[in-house]
Protein backbone atom coordinates (compact mmCIF):
# COMPACT_ATOMS: atom_id res chain seq x y z
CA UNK A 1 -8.23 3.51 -21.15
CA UNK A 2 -10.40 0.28 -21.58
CA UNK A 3 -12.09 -1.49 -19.35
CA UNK A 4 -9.20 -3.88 -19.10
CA UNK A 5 -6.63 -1.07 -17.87
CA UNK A 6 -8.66 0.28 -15.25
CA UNK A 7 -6.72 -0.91 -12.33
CA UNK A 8 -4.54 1.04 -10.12
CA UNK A 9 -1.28 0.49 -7.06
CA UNK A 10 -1.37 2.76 -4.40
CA UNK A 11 0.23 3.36 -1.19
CA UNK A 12 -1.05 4.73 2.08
CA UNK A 13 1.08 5.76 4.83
CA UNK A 14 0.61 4.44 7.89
CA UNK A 15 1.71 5.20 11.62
CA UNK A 16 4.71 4.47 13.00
CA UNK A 17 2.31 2.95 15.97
CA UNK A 18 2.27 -0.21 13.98
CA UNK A 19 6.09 -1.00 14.92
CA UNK A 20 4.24 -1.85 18.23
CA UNK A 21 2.33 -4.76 16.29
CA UNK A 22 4.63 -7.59 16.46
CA UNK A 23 3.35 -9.24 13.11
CA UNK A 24 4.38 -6.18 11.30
CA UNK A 25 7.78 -6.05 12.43
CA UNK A 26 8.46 -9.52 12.02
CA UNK A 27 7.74 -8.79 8.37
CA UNK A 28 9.99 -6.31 8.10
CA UNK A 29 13.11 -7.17 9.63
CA UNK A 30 15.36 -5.12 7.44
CA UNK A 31 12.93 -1.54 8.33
CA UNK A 32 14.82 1.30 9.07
CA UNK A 33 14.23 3.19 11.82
CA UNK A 34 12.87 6.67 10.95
CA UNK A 35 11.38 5.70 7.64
CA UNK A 36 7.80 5.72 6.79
CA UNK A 37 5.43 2.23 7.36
CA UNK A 38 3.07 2.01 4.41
CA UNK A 39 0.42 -0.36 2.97
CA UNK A 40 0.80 -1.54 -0.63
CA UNK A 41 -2.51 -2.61 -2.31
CA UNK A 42 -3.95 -2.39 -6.21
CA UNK A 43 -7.33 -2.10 -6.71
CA UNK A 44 -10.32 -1.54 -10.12
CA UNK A 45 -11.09 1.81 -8.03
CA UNK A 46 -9.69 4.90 -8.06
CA UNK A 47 -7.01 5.14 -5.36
CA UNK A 48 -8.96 7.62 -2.76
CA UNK A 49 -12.39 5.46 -2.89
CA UNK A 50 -10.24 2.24 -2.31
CA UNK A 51 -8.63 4.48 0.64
CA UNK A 52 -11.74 6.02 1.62
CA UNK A 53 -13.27 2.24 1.91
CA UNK A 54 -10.45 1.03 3.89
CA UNK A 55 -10.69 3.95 6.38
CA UNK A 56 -14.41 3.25 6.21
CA UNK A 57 -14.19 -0.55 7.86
CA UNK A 58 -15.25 -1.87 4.27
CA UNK A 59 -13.23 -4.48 2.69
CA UNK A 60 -10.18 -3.12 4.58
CA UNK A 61 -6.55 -3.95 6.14
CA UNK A 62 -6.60 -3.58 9.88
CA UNK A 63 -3.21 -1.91 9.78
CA UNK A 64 -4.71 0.76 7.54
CA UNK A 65 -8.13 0.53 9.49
CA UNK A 66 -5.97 1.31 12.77
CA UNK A 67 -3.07 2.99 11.53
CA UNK A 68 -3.85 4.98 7.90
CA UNK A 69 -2.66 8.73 7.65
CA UNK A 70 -2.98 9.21 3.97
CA UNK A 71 -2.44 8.08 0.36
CA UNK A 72 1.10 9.03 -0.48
CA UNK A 73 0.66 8.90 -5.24
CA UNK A 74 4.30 10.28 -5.66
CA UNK A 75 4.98 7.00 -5.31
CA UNK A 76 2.59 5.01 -7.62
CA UNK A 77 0.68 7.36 -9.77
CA UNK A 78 3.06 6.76 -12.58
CA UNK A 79 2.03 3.46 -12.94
CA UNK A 80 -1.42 3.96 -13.34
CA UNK A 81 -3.61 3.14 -14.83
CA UNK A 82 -3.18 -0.40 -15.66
CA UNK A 83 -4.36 -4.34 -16.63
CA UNK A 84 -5.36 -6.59 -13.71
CA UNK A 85 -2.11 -8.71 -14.36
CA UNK A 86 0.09 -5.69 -14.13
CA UNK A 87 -1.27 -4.43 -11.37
CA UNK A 88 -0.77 -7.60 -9.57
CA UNK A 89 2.81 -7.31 -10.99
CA UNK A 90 3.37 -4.14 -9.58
CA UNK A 91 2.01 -4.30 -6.28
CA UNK A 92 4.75 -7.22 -5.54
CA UNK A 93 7.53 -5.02 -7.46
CA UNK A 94 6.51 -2.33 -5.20
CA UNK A 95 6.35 -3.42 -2.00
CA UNK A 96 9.52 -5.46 -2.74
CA UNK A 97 11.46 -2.15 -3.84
CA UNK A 98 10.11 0.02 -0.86
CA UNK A 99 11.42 -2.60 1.41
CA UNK A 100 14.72 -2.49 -0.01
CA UNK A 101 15.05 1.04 0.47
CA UNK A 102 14.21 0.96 4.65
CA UNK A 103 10.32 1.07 4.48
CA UNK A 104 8.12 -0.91 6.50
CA UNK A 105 5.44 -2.46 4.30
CA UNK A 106 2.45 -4.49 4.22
CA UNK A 107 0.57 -5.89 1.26
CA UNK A 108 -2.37 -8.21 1.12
């Protein structure tokens, strides 16, 4: 793993407390109800420090700053490592498929 394919996707759950955040649902018009709300990101860090910053107030979402449970890798560890580019790649592929199947999602 070079320097190059360092980068990472993740996925952290968040509450269901979000649906009460009207920009979130919005977003998600096609959520269904029951299934998890999550935060898709990709990041040069390993998963749990990017989580551990977000939690932390540092360089973090506000949904996962308010709302983050916990890191869920069955669902992107997989994929990583990876380039910068495919990272960016799969962030969008991600959040696009996890949509499709009833999630609510965010991404940055």
């Amino acid at each position: 793993m070079g320097k190059r394919n360092h980068y990472s996707v993740y996925v952290i759950e968040i509450s269901k407390d979000v649906l009460k955040e009207a920009k979130f649902v919005k977003g998600n018009p096609g959520y269904i109800d029951g299934k998890p709300c999550v935060y898709v990101g990709m990041t040069g860090l390993d998963p749990d420090v990017r989580f551990d910053k977000h939690m932390a107030g540092i360089q973090h979402n506000g949904y996962v700053l308010r709302y983050g449970i916990q890191l869920l890798p069955d669902l992107y560890e997989a994929y990583n490592p990876m380039s910068y580019k495919a990272a960016v790649d799969r962030e969008i592929e991600l959040g696009i498929s996890l949509r499709e199947a009833g999630f609510g999602v965010w991404q940055a």
